[in-house]
Protein backbone atom coordinates (compact mmCIF):
# COMPACT_ATOMS: atom_id res chain seq x y z
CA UNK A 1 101.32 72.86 -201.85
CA UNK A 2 97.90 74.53 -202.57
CA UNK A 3 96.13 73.60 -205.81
CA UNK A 4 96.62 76.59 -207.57
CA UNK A 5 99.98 76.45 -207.35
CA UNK A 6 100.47 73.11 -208.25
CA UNK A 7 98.77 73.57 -211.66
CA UNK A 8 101.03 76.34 -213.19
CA UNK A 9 99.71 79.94 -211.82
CA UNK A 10 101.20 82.06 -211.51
CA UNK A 11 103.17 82.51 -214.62
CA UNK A 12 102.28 80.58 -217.15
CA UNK A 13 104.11 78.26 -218.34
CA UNK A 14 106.20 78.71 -221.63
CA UNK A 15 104.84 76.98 -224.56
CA UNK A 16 106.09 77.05 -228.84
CA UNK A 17 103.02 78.02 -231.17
CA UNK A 18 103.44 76.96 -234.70
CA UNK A 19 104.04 79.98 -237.14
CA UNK A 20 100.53 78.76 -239.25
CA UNK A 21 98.34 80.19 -236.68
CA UNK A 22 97.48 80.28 -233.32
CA UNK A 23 94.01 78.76 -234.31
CA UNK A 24 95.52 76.17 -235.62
CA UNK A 25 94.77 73.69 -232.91
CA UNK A 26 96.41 70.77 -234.26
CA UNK A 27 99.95 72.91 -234.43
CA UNK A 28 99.88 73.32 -230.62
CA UNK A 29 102.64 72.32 -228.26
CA UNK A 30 102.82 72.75 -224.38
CA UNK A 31 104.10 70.91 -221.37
CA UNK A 32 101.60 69.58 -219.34
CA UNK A 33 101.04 71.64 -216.12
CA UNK A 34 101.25 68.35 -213.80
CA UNK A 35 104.18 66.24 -215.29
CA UNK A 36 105.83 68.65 -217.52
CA UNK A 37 105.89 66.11 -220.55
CA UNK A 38 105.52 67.70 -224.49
CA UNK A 39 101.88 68.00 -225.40
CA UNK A 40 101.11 68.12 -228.97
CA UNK A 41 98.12 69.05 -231.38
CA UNK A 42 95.49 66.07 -230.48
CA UNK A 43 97.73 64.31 -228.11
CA UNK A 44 96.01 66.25 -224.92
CA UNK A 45 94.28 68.20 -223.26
CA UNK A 46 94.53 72.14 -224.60
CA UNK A 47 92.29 75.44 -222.98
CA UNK A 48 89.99 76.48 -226.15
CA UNK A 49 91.53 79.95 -225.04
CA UNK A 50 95.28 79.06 -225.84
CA UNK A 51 97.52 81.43 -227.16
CA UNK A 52 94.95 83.60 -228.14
CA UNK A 53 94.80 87.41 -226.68
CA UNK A 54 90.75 88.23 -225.34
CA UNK A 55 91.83 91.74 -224.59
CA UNK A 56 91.99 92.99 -220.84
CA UNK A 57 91.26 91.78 -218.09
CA UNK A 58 92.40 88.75 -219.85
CA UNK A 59 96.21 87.80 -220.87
CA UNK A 60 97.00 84.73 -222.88
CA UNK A 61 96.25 80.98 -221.39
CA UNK A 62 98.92 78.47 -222.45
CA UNK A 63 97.82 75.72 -220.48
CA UNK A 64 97.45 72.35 -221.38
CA UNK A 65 97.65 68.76 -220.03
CA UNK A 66 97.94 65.32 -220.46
CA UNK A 67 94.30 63.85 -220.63
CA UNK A 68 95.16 61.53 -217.40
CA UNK A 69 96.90 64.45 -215.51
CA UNK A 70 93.75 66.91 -215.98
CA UNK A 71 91.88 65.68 -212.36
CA UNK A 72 89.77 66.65 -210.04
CA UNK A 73 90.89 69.32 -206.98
CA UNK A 74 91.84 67.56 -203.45
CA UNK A 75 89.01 69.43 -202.30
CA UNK A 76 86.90 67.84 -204.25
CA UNK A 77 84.20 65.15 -201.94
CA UNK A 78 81.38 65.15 -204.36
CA UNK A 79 79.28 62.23 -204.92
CA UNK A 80 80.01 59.24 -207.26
CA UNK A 81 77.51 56.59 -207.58
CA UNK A 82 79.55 53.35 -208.00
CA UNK A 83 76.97 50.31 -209.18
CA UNK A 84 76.99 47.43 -207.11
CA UNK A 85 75.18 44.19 -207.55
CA UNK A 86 73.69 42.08 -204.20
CA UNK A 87 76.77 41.28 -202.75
CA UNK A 88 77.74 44.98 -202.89
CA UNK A 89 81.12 44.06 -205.14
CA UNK A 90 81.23 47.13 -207.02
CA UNK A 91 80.28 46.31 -210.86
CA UNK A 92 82.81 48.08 -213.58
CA UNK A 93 83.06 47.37 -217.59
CA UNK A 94 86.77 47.96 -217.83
CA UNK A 95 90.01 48.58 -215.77
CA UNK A 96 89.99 52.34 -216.62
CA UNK A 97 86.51 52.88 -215.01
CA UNK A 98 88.87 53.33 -211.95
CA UNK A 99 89.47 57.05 -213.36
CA UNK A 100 85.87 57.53 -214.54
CA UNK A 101 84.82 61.47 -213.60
CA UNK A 102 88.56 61.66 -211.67
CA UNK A 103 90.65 62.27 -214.72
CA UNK A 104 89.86 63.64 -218.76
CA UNK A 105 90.82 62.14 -221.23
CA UNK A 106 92.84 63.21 -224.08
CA UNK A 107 91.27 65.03 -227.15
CA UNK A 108 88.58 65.45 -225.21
CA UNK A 109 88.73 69.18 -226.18
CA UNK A 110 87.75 68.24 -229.56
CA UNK A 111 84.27 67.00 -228.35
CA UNK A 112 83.30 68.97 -226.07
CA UNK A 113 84.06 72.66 -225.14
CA UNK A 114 86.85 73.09 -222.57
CA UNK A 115 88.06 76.66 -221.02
CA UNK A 116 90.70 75.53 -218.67
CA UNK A 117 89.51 76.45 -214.91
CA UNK A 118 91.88 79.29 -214.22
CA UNK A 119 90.08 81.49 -217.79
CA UNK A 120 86.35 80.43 -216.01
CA UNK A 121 87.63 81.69 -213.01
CA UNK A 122 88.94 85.28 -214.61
CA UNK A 123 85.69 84.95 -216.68
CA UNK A 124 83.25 85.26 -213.24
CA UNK A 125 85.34 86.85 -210.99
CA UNK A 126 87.41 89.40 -213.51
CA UNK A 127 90.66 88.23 -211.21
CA UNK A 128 93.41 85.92 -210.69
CA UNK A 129 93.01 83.87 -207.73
CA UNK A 130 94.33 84.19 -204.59
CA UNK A 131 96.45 81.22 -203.50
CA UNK A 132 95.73 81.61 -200.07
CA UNK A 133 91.97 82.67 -200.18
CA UNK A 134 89.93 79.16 -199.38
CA UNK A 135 86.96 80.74 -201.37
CA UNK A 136 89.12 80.87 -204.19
CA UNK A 137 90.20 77.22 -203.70
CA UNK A 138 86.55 76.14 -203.70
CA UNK A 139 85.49 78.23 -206.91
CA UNK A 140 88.69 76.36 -208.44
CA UNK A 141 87.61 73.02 -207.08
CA UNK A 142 83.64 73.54 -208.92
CA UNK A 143 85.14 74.78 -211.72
CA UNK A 144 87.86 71.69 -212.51
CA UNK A 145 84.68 69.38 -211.52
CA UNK A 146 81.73 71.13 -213.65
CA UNK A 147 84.62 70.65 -216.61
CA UNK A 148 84.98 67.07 -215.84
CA UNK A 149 81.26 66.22 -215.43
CA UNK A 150 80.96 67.96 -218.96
CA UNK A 151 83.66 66.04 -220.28
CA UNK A 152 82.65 62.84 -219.36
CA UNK A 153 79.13 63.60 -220.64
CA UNK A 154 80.57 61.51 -224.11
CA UNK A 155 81.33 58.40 -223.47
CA UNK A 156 85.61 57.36 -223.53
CA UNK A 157 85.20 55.32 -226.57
CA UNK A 158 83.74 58.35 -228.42
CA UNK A 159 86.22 60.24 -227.18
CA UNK A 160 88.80 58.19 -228.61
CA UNK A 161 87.46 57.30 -231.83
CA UNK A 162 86.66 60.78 -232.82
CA UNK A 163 90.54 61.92 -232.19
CA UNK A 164 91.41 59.07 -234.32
CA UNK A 165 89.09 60.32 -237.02
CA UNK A 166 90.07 64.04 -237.07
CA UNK A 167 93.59 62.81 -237.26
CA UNK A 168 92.76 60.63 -240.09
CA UNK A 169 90.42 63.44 -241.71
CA UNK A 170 93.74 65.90 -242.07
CA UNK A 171 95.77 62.75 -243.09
CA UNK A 172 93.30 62.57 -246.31
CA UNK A 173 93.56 66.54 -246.80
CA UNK A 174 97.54 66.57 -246.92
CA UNK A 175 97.29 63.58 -249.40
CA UNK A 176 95.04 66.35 -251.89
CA UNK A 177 97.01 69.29 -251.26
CA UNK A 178 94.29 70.74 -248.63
CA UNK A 179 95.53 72.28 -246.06
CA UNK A 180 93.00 72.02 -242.49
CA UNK A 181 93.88 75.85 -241.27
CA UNK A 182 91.38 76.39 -244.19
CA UNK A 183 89.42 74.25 -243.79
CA UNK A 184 88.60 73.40 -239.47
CA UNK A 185 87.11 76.29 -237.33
CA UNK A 186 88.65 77.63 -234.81
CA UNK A 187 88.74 76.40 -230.88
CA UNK A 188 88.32 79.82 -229.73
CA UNK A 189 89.23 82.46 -228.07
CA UNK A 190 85.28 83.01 -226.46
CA UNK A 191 83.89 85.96 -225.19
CA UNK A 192 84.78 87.74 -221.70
CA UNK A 193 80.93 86.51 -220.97
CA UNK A 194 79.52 83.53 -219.49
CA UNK A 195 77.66 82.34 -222.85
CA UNK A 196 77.64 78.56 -221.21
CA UNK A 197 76.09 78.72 -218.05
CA UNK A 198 79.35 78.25 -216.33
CA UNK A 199 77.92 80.05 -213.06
CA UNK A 200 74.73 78.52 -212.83
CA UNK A 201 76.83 74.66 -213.19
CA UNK A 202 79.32 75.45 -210.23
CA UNK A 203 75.90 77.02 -207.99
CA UNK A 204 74.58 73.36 -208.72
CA UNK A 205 77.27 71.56 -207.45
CA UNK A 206 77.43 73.75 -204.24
CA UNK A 207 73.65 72.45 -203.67
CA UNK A 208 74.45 69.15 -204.16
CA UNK A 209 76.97 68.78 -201.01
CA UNK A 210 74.22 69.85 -198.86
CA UNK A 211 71.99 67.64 -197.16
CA UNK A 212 68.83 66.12 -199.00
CA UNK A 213 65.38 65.93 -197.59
CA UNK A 214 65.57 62.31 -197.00
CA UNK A 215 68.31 62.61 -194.54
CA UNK A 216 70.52 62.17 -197.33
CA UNK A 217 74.31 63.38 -197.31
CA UNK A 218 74.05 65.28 -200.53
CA UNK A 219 71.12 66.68 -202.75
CA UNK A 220 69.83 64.49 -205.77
CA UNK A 221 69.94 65.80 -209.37
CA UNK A 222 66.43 65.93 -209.69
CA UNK A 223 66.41 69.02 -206.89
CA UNK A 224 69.72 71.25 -207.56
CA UNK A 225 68.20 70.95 -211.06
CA UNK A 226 65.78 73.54 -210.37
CA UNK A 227 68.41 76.26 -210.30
CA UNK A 228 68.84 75.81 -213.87
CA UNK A 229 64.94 76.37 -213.65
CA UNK A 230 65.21 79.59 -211.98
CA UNK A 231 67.52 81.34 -213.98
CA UNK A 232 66.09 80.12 -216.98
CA UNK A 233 62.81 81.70 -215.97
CA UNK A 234 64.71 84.87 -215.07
CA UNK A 235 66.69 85.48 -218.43
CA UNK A 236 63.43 84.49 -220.26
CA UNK A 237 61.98 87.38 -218.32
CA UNK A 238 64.16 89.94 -219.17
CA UNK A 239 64.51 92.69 -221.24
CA UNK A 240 67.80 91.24 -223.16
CA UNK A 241 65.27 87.74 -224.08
CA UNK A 242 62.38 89.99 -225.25
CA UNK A 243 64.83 91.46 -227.73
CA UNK A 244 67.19 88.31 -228.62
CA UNK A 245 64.54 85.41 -228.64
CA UNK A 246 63.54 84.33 -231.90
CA UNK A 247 60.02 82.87 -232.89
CA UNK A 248 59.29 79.85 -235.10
CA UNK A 249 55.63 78.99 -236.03
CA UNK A 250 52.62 80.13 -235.63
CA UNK A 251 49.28 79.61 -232.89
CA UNK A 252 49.87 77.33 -230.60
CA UNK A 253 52.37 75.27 -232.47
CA UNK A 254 56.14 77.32 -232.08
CA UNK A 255 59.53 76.76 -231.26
CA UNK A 256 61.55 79.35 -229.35
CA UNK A 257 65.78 80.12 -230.29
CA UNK A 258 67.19 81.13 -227.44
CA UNK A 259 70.00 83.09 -226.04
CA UNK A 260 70.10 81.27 -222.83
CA UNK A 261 73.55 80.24 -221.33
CA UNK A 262 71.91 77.12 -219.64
CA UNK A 263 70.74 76.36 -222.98
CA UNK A 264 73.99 75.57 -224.40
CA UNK A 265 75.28 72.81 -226.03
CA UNK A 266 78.14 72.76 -222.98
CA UNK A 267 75.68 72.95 -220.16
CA UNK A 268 73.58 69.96 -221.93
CA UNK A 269 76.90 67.75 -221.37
CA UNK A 270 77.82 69.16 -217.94
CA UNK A 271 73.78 68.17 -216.93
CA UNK A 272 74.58 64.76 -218.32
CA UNK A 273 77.26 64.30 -217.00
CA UNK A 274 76.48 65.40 -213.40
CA UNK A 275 73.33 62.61 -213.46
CA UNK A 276 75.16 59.87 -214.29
CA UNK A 277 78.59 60.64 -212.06
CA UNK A 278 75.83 61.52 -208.96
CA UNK A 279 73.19 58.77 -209.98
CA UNK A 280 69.74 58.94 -209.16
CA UNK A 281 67.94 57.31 -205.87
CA UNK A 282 64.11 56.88 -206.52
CA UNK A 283 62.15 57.33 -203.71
CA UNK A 284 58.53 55.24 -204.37
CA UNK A 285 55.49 56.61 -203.62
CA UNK A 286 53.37 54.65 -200.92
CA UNK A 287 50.90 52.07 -202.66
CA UNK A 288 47.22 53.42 -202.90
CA UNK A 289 44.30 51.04 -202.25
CA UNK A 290 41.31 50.39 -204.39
């Protein structure tokens, strides 16, 4: 069975919203999409775009997972720099390193922005995938990895700790009378635009399965980088950043707020992320004499 099937699409999967509010994140309950077991508020993995209508093209994502089940697509081969030490025994801090950039973890929503991979893929493409188009599996297969590189951008044990704090945080609200739908923003939904750079994230980790200039099987960071670079320049360029950029200062001393996508705070994780699941190999320069 292809991937897209196997995660839930098509039809979504049923799911019970609590009568508070669909924004109410911590109300939420699903089955996950891979093992079918009850998903509630904080204890998962929930699309920021759940049970929320965007409007057409765009129906309602109910789709949500268990932090463990959320991993990457069988199609996925791309690089993970496992230390070593001189004996070439790979060198890990704890038993669940094993799943380190495979699998999310859960609440990891809370942290860091996550659209589930089928609402990026509607998002660019203004479709539903095809479950028999290989191009489709491959946008599916960037897509599930450029949210796991993001998501891993924050280390587990901040993951963890800051579920364990929210929960606490609307613990300590109930015991005053306050009541969190009043009080916590909403999740979502987001626009029908790429505001994160989404496209730009999956174009750099199709440049980084091709071969390096030191005969290497894939391309380092510090070159499929320079995409980011070049559409940076380009929206920086345009028309749209001439009338949207904001200026801070004055002379030669200013700061710039930009519109960007690759700007944002979820393409500053995914970049993370990326470098320290891929690694970086220095090549040194050779020595210079006197």
């Amino acid at each position: 069975m292809c991937f897209l099937l196997s995660c839930g699409h098509p039809p979504n999967p049923p799911c019970i919203l609590s009568p508070l509010s669909a924004t109410a994140f911590w109300t939420w309950q699903a089955p996950c999409l891979a093992c079918g077991r009850l998903r509630r508020g904080t204890n998962g993995l929930f699309c920021a775009n759940f049970g929320l209508h965007r409007g057409p093209p765009f129906d309602v994502c109910r789709r949500a997972w268990c932090g463990s089940c959320y991993k990457q697509h069988p199609l996925d081969n791309f690089r993970v720099f496992i230390p070593t030490d001189e004996s070439g025994f790979e060198w890990r801090n704890h038993p669940s390193d094993v799943l380190r950039y495979k699998a999310a973890r859960n609440g990891d929503h809370l942290v860091t922005t996550f659209q589930c991979h089928f609402c990026l893929f509607r998002l660019l493409t203004r479709r539903i995938p095809d479950a028999g188009d290989h191009k489709d599996e491959w946008l599916l297969c960037c897509l599930v990895r450029a949210n796991l590189d993001a998501l891993w951008g924050r280390a587990q044990s901040t993951v963890l700790a800051n579920r364990r704090n929210l929960d606490q945080l609307m613990k300590m609200w109930g015991e005053l009378g306050l009541f969190p739908d009043l009080l916590l923003p909403a999740l979502g939904p987001y626009p029908d635009e790429d505001v994160q750079g989404v496209a730009v994230a999956v174009a750099m980790l199709v440049k980084s399965t091709k071969l390096g200039r030191h005969n290497e099987s894939y391309t380092q960071f510090k070159t499929m980088r320079k995409l980011r670079a070049a559409y940076s320049n380009m929206f920086h360029a345009s028309a749209r950043s001439s009338i949207e950029t904001l200026t801070l200062g004055r002379d030669t001393a200013k700061s710039f707020l930009t519109t960007c996508p690759t700007q944002s705070s979820w393409f500053e994780r995914f970049c993370n992320g990326c470098l320290q699941r891929m690694g970086q190999e220095v090549k040194q320069d050779l020595a210079v004499s006197i």
